[in-house]
C-alpha atoms as a PDB file:
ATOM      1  CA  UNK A   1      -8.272  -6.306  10.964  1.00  0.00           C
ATOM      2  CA  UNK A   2     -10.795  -4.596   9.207  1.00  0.00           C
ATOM      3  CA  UNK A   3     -12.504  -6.497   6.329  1.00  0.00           C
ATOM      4  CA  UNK A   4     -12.173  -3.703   3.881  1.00  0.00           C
ATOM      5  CA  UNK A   5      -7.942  -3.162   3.855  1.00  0.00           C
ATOM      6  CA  UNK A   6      -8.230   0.412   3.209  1.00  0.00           C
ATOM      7  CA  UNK A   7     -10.950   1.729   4.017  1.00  0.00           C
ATOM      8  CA  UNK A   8      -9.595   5.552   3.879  1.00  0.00           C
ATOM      9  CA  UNK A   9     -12.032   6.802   6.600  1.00  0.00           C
ATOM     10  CA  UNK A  10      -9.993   9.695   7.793  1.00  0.00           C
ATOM     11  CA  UNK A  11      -8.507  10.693   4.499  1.00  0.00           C
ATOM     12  CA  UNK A  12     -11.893  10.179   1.993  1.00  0.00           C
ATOM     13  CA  UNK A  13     -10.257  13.157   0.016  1.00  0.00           C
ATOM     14  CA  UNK A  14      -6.979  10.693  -0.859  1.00  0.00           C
ATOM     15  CA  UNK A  15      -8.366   7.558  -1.440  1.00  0.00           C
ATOM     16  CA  UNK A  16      -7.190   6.518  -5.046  1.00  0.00           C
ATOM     17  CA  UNK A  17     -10.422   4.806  -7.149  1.00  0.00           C
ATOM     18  CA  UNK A  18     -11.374   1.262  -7.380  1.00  0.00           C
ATOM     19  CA  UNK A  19     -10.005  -1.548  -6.458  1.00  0.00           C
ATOM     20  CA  UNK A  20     -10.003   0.789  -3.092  1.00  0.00           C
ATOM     21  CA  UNK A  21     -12.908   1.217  -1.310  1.00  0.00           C
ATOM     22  CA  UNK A  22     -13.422   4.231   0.692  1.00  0.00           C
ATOM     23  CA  UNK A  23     -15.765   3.892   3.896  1.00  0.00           C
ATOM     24  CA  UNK A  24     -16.571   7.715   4.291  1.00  0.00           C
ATOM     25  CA  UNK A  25     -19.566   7.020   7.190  1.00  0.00           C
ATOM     26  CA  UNK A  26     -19.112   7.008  10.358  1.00  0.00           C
ATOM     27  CA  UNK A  27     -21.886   4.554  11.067  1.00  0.00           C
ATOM     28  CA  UNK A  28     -20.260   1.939   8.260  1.00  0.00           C
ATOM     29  CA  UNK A  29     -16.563   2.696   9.655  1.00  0.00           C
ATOM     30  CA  UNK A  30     -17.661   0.866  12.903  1.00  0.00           C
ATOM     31  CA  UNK A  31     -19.527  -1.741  11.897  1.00  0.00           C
ATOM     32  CA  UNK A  32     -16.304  -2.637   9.684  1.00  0.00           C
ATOM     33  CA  UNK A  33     -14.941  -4.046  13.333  1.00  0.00           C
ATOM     34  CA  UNK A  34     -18.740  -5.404  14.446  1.00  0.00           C
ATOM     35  CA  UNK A  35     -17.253  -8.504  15.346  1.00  0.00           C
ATOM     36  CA  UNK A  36     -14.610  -8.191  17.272  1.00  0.00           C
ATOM     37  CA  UNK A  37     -15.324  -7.167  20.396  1.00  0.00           C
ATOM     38  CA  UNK A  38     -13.600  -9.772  21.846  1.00  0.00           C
ATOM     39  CA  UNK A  39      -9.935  -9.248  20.539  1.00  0.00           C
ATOM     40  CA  UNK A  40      -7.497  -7.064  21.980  1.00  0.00           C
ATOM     41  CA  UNK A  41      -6.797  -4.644  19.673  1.00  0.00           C
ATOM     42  CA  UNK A  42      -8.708  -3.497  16.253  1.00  0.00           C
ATOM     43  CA  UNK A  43      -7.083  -1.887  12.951  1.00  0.00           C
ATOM     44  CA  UNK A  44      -7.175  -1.262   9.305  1.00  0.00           C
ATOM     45  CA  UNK A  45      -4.406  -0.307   7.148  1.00  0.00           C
ATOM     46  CA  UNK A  46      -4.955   3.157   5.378  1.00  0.00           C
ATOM     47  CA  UNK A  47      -0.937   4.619   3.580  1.00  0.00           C
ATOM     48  CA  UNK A  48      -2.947   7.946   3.310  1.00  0.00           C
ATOM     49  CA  UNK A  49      -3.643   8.347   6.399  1.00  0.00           C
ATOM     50  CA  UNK A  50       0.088   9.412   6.661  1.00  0.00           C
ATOM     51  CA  UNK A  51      -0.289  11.936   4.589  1.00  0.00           C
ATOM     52  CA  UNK A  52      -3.980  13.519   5.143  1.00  0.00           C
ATOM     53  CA  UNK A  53      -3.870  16.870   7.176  1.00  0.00           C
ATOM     54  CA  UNK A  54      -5.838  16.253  10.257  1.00  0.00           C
ATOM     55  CA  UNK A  55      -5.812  12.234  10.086  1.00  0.00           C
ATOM     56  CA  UNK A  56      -3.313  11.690  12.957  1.00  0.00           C
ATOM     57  CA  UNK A  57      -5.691  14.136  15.033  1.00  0.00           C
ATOM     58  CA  UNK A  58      -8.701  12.588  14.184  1.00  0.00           C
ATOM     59  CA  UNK A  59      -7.416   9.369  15.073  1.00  0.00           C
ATOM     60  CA  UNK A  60      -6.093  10.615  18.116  1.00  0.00           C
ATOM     61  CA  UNK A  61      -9.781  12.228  18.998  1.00  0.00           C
ATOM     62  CA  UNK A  62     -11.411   8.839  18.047  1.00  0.00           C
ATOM     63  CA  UNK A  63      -9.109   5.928  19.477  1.00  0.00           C
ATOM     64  CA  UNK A  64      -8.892   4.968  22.641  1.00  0.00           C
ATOM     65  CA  UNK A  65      -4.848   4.505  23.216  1.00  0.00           C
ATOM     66  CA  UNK A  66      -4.019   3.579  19.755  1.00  0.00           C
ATOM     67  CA  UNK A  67      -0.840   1.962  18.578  1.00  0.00           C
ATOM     68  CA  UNK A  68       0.383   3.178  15.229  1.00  0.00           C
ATOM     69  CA  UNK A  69       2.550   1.185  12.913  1.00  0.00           C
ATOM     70  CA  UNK A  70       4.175   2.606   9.518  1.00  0.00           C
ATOM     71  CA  UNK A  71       6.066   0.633   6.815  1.00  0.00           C
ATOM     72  CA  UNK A  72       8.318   2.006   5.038  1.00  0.00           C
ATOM     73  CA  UNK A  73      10.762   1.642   2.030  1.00  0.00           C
ATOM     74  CA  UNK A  74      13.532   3.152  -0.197  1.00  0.00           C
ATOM     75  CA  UNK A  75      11.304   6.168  -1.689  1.00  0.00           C
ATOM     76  CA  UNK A  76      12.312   5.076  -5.281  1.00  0.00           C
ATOM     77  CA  UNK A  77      10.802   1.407  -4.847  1.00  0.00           C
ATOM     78  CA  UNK A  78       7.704   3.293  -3.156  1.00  0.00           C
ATOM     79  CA  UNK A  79       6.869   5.534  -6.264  1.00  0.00           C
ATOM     80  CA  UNK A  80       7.581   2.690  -8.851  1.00  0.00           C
ATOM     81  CA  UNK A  81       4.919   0.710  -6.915  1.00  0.00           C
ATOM     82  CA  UNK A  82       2.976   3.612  -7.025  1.00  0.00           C
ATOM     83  CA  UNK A  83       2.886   4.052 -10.286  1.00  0.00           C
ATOM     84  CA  UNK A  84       2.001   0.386 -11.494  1.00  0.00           C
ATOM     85  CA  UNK A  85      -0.965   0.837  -8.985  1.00  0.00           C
ATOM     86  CA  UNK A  86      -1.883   3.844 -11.341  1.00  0.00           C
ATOM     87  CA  UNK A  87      -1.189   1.905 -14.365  1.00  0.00           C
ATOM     88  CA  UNK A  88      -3.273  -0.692 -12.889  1.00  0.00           C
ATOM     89  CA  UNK A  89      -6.455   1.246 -12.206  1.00  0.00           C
ATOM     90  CA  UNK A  90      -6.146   2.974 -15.680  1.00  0.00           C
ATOM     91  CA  UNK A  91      -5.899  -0.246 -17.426  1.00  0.00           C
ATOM     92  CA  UNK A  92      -9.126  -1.693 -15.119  1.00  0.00           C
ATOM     93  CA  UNK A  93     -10.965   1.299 -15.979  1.00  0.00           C
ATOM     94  CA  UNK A  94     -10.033   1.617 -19.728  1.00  0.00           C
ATOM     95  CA  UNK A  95      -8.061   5.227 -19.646  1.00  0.00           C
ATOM     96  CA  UNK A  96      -5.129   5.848 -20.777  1.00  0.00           C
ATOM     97  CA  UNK A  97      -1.368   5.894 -18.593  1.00  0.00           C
ATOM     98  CA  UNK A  98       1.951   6.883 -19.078  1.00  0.00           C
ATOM     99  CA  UNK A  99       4.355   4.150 -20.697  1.00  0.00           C
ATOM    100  CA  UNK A 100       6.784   4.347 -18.736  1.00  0.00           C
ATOM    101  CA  UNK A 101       7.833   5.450 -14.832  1.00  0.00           C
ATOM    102  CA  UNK A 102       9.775   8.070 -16.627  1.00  0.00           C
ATOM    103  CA  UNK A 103       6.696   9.348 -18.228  1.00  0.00           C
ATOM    104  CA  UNK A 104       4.598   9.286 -15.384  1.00  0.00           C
ATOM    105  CA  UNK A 105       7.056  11.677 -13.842  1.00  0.00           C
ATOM    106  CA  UNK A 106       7.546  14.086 -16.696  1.00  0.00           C
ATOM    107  CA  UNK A 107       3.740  13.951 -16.985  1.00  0.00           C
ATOM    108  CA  UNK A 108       3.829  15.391 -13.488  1.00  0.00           C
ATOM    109  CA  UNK A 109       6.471  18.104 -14.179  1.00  0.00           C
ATOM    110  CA  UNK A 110       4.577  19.318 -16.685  1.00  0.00           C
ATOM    111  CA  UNK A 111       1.174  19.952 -14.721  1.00  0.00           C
ATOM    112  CA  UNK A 112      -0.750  17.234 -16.324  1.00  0.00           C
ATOM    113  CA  UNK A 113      -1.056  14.472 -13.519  1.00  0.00           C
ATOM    114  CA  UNK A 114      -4.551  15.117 -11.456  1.00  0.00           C
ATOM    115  CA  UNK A 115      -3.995  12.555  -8.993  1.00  0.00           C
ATOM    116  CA  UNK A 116      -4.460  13.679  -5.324  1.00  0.00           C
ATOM    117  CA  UNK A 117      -0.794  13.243  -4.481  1.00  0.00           C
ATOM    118  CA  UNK A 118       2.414  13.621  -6.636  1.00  0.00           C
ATOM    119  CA  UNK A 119       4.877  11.508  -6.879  1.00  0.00           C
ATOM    120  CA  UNK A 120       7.053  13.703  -5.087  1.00  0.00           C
ATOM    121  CA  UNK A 121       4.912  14.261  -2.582  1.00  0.00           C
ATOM    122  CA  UNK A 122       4.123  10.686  -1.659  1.00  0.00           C
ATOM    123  CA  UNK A 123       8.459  10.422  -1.539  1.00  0.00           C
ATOM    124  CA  UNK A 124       8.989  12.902   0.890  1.00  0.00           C
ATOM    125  CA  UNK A 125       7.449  10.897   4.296  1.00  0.00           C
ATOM    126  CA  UNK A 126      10.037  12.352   7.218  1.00  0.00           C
ATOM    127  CA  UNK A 127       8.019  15.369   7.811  1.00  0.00           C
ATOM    128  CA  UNK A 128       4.871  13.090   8.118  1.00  0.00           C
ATOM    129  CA  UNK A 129       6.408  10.452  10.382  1.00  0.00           C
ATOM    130  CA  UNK A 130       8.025  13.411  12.458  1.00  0.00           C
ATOM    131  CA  UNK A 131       4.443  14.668  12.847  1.00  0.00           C
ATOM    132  CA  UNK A 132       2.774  11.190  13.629  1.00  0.00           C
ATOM    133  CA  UNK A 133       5.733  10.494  16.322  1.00  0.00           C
ATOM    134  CA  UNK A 134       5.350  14.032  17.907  1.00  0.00           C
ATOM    135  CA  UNK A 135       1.189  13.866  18.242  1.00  0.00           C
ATOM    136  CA  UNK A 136       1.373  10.325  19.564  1.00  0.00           C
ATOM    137  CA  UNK A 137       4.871   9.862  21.524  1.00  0.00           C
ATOM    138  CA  UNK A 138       7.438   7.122  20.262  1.00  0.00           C
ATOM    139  CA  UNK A 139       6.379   4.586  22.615  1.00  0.00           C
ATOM    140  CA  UNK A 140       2.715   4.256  20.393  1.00  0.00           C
ATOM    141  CA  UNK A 141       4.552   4.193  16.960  1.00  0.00           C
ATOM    142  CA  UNK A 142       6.219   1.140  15.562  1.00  0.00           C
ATOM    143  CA  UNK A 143       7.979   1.752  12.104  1.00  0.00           C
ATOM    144  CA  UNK A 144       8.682  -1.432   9.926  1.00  0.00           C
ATOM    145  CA  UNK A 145      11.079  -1.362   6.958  1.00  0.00           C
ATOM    146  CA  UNK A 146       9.960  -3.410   4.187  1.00  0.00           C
ATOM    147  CA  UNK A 147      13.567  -5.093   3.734  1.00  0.00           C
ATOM    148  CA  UNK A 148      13.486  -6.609   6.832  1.00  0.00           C
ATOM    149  CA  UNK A 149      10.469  -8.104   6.112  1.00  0.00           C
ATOM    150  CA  UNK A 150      11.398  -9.563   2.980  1.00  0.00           C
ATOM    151  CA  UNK A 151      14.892 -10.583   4.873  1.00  0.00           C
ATOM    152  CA  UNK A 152      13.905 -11.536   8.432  1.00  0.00           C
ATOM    153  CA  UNK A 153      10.108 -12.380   8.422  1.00  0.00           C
ATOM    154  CA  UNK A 154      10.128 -13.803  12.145  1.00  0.00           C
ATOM    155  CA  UNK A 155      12.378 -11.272  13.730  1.00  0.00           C
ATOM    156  CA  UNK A 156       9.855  -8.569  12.374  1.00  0.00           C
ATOM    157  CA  UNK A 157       6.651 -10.252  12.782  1.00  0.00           C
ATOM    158  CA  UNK A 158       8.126 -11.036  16.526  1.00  0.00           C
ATOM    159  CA  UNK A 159       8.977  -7.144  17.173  1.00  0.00           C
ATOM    160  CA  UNK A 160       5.776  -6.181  15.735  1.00  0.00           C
ATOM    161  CA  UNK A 161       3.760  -8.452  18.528  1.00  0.00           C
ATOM    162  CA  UNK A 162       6.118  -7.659  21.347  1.00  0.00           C
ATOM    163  CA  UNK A 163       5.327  -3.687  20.100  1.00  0.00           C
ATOM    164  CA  UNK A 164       1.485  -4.815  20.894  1.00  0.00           C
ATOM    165  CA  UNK A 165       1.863  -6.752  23.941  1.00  0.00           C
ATOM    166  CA  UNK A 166       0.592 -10.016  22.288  1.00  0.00           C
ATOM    167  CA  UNK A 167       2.149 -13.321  21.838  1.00  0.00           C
ATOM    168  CA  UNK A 168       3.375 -13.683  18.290  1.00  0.00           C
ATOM    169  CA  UNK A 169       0.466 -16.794  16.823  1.00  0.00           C
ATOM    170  CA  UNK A 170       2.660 -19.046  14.828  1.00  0.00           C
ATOM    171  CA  UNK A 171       5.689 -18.878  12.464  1.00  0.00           C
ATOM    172  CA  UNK A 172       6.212 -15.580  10.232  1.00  0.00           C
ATOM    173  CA  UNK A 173       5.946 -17.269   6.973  1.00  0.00           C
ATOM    174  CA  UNK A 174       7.746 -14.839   3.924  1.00  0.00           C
ATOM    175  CA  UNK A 175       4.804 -14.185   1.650  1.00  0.00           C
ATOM    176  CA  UNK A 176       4.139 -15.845  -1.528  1.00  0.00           C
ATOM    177  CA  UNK A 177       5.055 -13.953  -5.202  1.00  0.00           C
ATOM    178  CA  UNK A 178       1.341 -12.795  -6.308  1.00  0.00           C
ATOM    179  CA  UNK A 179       0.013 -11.853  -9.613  1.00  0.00           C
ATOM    180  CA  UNK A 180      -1.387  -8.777  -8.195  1.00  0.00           C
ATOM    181  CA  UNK A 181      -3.149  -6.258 -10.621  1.00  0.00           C
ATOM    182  CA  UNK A 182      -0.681  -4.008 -10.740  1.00  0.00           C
ATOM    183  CA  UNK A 183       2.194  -6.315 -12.426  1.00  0.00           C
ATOM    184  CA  UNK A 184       3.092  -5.772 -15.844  1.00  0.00           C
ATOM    185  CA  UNK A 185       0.390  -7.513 -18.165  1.00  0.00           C
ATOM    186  CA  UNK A 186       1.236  -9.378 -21.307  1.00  0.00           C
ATOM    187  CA  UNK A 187      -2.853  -9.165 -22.422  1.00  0.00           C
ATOM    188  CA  UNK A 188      -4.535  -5.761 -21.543  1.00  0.00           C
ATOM    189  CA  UNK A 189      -7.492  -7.012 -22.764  1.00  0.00           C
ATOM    190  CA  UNK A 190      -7.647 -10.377 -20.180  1.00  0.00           C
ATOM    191  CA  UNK A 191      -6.459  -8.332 -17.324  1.00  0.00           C
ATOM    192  CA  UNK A 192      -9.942  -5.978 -17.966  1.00  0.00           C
ATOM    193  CA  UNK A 193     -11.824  -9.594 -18.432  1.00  0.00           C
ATOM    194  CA  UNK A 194     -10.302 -11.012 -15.437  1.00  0.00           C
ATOM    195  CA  UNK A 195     -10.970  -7.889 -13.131  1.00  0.00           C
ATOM    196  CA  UNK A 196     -14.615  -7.761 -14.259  1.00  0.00           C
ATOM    197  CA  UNK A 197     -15.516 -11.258 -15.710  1.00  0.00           C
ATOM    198  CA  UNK A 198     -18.524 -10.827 -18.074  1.00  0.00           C
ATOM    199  CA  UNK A 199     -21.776 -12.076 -16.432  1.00  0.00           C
ATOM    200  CA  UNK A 200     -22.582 -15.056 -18.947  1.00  0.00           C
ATOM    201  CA  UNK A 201     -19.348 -16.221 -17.865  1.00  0.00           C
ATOM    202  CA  UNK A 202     -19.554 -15.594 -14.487  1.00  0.00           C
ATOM    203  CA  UNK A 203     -23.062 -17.658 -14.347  1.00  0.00           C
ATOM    204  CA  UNK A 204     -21.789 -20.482 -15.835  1.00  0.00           C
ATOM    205  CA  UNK A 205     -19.005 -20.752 -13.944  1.00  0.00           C
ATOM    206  CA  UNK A 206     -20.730 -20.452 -10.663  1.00  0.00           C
ATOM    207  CA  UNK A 207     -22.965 -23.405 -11.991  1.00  0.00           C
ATOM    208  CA  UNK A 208     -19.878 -25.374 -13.289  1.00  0.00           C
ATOM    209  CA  UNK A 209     -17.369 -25.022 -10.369  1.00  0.00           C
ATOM    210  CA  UNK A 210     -17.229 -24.578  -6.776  1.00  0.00           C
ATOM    211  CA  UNK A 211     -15.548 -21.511  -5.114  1.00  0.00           C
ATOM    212  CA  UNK A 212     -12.122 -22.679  -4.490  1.00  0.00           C
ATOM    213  CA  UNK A 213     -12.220 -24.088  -8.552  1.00  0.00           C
ATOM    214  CA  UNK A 214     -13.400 -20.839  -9.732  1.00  0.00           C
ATOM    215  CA  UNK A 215     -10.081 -18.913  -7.269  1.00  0.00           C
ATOM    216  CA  UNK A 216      -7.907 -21.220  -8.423  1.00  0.00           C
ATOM    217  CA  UNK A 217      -8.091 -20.946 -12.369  1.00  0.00           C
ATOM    218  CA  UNK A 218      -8.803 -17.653 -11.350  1.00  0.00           C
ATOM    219  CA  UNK A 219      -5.530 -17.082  -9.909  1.00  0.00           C
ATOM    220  CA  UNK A 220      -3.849 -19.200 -12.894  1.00  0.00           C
ATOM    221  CA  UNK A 221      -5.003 -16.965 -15.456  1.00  0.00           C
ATOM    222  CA  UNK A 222      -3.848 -14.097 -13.899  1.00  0.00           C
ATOM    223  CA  UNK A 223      -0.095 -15.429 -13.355  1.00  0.00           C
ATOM    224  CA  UNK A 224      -0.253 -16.763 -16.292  1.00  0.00           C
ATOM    225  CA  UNK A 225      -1.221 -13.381 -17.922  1.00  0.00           C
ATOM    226  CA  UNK A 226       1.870 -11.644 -15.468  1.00  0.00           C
ATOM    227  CA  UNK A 227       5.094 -10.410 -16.444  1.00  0.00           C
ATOM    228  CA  UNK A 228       7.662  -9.349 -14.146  1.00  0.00           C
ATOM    229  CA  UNK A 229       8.236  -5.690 -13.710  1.00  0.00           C
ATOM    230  CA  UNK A 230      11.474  -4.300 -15.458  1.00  0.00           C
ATOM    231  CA  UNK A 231      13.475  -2.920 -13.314  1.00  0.00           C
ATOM    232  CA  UNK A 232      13.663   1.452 -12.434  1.00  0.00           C
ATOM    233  CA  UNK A 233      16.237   2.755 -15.219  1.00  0.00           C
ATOM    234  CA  UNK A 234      19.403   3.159 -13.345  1.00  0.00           C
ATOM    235  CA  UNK A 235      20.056   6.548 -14.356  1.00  0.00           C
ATOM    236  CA  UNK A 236      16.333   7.435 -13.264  1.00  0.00           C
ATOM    237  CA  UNK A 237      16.799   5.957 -10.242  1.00  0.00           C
ATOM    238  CA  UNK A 238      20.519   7.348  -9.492  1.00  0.00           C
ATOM    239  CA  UNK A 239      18.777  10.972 -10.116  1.00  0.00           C
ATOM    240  CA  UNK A 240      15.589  10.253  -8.249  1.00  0.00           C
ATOM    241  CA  UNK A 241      18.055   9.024  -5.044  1.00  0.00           C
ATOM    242  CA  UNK A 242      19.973  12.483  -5.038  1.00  0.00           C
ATOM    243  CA  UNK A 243      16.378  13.896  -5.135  1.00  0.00           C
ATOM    244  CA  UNK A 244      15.550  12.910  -2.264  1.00  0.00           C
ATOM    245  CA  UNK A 245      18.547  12.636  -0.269  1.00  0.00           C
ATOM    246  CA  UNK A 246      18.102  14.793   2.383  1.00  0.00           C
ATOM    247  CA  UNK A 247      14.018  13.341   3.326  1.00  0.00           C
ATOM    248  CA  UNK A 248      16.376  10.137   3.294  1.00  0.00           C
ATOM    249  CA  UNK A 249      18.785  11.921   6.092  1.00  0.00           C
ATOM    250  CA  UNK A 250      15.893  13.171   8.245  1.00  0.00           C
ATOM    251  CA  UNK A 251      13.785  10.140   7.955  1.00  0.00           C
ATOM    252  CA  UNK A 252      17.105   7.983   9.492  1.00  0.00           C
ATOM    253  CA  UNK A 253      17.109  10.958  12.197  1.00  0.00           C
ATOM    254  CA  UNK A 254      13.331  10.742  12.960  1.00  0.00           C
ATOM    255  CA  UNK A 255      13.392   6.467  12.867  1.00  0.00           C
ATOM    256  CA  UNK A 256      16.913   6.079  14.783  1.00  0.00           C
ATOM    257  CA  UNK A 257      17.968   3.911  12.247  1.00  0.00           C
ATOM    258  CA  UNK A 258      20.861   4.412   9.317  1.00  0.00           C
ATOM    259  CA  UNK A 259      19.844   4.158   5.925  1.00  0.00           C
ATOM    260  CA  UNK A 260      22.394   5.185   4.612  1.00  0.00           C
ATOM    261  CA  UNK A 261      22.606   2.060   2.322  1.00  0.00           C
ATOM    262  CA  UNK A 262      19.126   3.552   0.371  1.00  0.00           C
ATOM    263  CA  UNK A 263      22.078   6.413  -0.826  1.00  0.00           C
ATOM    264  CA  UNK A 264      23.990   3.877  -2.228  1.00  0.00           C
END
C-alpha cells in the first residue's frame, strides 16, 4: 500500500486540506509504489475517488486489471465522521466550525459550507457504486461493510484475500480504539500543540528521547487530551435516516445485500 494513505491522485479537485496529502503528479504518483515491484498487487486508499467524475475511467485507462474495493457504512455514521474530520482540520488550522453536527448541516442548507462535497452529497453513494460496478464488472469490485468489520474481523479480512487471490497473512486482529484527531478534544489549545509541536520543543525532545519515547508520550497526550464523541441526536438521526431512505434501498439493490436494519 501506498505510503501516503490518500494520496487523491485522480480526484486532486476533492482532496480535503491537511492532514491529507494530495499527490497531483504523475511522476510522484508512481514513485509512491517504487518499491514494490515484487508484490502482487499495488493500492492506495482514496474515499473520493468514489465520487470524482472521471476517476473510475481514469483508473480504468491507467491500471492494468485492477481490483476495486469500497467500504461502506450506515450514511448517518458516515457524515458524523465526516464532520469531526472537518472539525478536526478547522481546529488544526485555527478557523472556526460549526458546534454541533446539527449546525454543520444547517450551515449547509443555508449556502454557507464551501467544502467540495456536501454532506448530502457524500450520503447519497448508490449511484456511485452503481457506476463503479457497471465500468468495471462485479467480479473486480469487492464492497466491505464497516459492521462486519467491527463484528467479524477474520471472516472479512478472509473474504477480502480470497477476493484478491492471496492467502490471508496471519490473524485479523479488531483494531485498537485511537485518539485520532478528529475525536472530541477536551484542550483545543494542546490538540493545535500536539499536531504541530513548537520547534524548541521538538529539539529537545529529539535530544532527550528516542523515537518510540517521543510516539509513545506522544500518543498519551493525545488520549489523554480525547473525549468520546456524543452520540448523533436521535431525532437528527431518525430525520436524516428517512432522508436517505431510498439511496439506502438502491444501495442494498446494487450490493445484493439487505440493509434494511440501517432503516431501523
Amino acid at each position: 500500500m501506498a505510503p501516503v494513505k490518500e494520496p487523491h491522485y485522480f480526484s486532486p479537485h476533492l482532496f480535503l486540506p491537511p492532514p491529507q496529502t494530495l499527490v497531483a503528479e504523475r511522476a510522484a504518483y508512481q514513485a509512491l509504489f517504487a518499491n514494490a515491484s515484487h508484490h502482487r498487487w499495488i493500492g492506495e486508499a482514496s474515499p473520493s475517488y468514489l465520487y470524482a467524475p472521471g476517476a473510475a475511467a481514469a483508473i480504468c485507462a491507467t491500471a492494468d486489471d485492477p481490483r476495486i474495493v469500497i467500504a461502506l457504512r450506515h450514511p448517518v455514521d458516515h457524515l458524523y465522521s465526516m464532520y469531526w474530520l472537518r472539525s478536526s482540520n478547522a481546529l488544526h488550522h485555527g478557523y472556526a466550525s460549526p458546534r454541533t453536527f446539527g449546525d454543520a448541516l444547517d450551515q449547509e442548507d443555508r449556502g454557507t459550507n464551501c467544502a467540495p462535497l456536501t454532506y448530502r452529497e457524500v450520503a447519497r453513494v448508490a449511484g456511485h457504486v452503481a457506476h463503479w460496478v457497471a465500468l468495471f464488472g462485479r467480479e473486480r469490485v469487492h464492497i466491505m461493510l464497516q459492521e462486519d468489520l467491527a463484528r467479524t474481523p477474520a471472516a472479512t479480512w478472509s473474504a477480502l484475500c480470497a477476493f484478491l487471490t492471496i492467502p490471508p497473512a496471519g490473524e485479523a486482529a479488531r483494531p485498537e480504539p485511537l485518539a485520532a484527531p478528529s475525536q472530541w478534544t477536551r484542550s483545543r489549545l494542546l490538540a493545535r500543540w500536539l499536531w504541530r509541536v513548537p520547534a524548541p520543543v521538538s529539539v529537545a525532545a529529539r535530544a532527550l528521547l528516542p523515537a518510540s519515547a517521543r510516539a509513545r508520550v506522544k500518543g498519551l497526550l493525545r488520549r489523554v487530551n480525547a473525549r468520546a464523541r456524543p452520540p448523533v441526536d436521535a431525532a437528527l438521526r431518525r430525520a436524516l435516516t428517512h432522508e436517505f431512505s431510498d439511496d439506502i434501498r438502491h444501495l442494498s439493490d446494487v450490493i445484493g445485500r439487505d440493509l434494511s436494519h440501517w432503516l431501523a
